[in-house]
Protein backbone atom coordinates (compact mmCIF):
# COMPACT_ATOMS: atom_id res chain seq x y z
CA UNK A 1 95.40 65.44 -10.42
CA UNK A 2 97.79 63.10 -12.09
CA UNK A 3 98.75 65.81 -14.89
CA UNK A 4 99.01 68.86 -12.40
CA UNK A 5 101.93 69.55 -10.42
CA UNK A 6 102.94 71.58 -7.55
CA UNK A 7 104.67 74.91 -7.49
CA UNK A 8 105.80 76.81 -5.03
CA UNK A 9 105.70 80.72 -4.95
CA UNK A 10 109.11 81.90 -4.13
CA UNK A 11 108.47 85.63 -4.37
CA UNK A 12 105.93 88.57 -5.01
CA UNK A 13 106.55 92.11 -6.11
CA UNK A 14 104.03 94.59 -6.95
CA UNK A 15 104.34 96.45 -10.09
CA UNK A 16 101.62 98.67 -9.45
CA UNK A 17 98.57 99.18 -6.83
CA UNK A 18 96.66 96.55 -9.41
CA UNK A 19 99.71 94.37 -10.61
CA UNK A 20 101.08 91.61 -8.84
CA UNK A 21 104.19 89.73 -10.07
CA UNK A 22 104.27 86.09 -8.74
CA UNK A 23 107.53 84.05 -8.89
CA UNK A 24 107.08 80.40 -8.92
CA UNK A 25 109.47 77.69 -8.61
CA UNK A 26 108.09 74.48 -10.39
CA UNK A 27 110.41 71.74 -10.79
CA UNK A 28 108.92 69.72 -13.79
CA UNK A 29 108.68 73.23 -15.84
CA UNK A 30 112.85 73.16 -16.51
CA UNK A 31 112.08 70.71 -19.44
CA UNK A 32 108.84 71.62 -21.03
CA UNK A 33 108.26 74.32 -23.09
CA UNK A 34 105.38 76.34 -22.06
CA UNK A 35 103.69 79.02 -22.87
CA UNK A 36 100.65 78.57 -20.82
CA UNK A 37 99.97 77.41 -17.48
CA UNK A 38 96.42 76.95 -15.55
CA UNK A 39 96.85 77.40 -11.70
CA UNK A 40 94.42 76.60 -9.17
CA UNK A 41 94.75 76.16 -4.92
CA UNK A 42 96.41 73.04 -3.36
CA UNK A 43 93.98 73.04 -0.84
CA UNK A 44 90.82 71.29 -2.21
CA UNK A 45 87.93 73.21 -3.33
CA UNK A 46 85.62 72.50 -5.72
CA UNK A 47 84.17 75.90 -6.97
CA UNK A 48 86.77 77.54 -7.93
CA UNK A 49 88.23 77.09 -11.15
CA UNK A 50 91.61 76.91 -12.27
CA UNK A 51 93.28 80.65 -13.75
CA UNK A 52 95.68 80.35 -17.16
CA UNK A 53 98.20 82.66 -17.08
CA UNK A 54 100.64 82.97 -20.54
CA UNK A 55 104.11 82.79 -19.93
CA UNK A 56 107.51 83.27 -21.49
CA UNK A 57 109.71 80.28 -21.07
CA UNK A 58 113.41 80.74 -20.41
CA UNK A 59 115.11 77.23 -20.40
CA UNK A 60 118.19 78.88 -18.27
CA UNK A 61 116.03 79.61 -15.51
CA UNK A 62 114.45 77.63 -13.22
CA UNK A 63 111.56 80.49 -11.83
CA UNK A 64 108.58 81.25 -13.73
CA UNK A 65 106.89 84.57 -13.36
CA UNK A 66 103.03 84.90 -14.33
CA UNK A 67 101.51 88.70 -13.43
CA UNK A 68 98.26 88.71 -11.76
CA UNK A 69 95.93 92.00 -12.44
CA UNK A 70 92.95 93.59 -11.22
CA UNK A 71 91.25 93.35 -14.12
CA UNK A 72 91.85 89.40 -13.86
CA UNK A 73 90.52 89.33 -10.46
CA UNK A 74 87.32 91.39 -12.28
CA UNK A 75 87.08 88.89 -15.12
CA UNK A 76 87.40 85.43 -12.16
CA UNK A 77 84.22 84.65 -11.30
CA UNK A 78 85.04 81.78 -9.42
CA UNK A 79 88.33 83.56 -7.36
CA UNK A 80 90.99 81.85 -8.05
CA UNK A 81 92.66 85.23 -9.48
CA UNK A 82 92.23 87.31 -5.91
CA UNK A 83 93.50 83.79 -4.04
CA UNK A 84 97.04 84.46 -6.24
CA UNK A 85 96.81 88.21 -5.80
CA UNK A 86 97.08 86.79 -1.68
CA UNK A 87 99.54 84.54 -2.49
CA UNK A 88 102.77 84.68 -0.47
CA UNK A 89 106.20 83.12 -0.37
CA UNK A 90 105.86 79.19 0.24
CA UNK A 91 102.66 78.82 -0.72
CA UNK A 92 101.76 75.84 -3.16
CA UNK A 93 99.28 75.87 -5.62
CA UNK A 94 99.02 72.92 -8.45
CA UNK A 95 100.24 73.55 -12.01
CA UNK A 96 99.34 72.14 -15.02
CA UNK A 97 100.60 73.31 -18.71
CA UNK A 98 97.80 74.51 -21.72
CA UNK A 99 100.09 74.80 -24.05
CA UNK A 100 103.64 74.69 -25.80
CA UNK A 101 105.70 76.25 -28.25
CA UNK A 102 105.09 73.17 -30.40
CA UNK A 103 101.14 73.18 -30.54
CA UNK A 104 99.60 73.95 -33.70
């Protein structure tokens, strides 16, 4: 786990009955410049595997937002895409980023 870290939901607001906005606070994001991050559960467990999620990085603010589907959930086999459609404030789930604006 030395190359995940931990983020912390600060927020969820549906955008539709199949559309779940999730606001994360991760402190090592302010510096990197992402535009993919895999999520997976804190808690240990070893069948489910992790969920990548693009994002749009905005160096001015400190919250990331990934949206979570139903179709996601349909395409998870493992579940980690219905945990984060459960997800609510305070919960942690590990981080890690897949790629950045400077990948070729």
């Amino acid at each position: 786990m030395s190359n995940w870290e931990v983020a912390t939901v600060m927020d969820t607001e549906w955008r539709s009955e199949s559309a779940l906005d999730l606001i994360f606070y991760i402190q090592c994001l302010e510096h990197e410049q992402a535009t993919a991050l895999r999520f997976k559960p804190k808690r240990k467990n070893p069948n489910l595997e992790p969920f990548v999620a693009e994002i749009n990085p905005d160096p001015s603010n400190p919250f990331t937002r990934i949206r979570v589907t139903a179709d996601h959930t349909k395409l998870d086999k493992s579940g980690t895409a219905k945990l984060l459609l459960s997800a609510q404030p305070g919960d942690k789930w590990h981080v890690q980023v897949t790629g950045s604006e400077n990948d070729n």
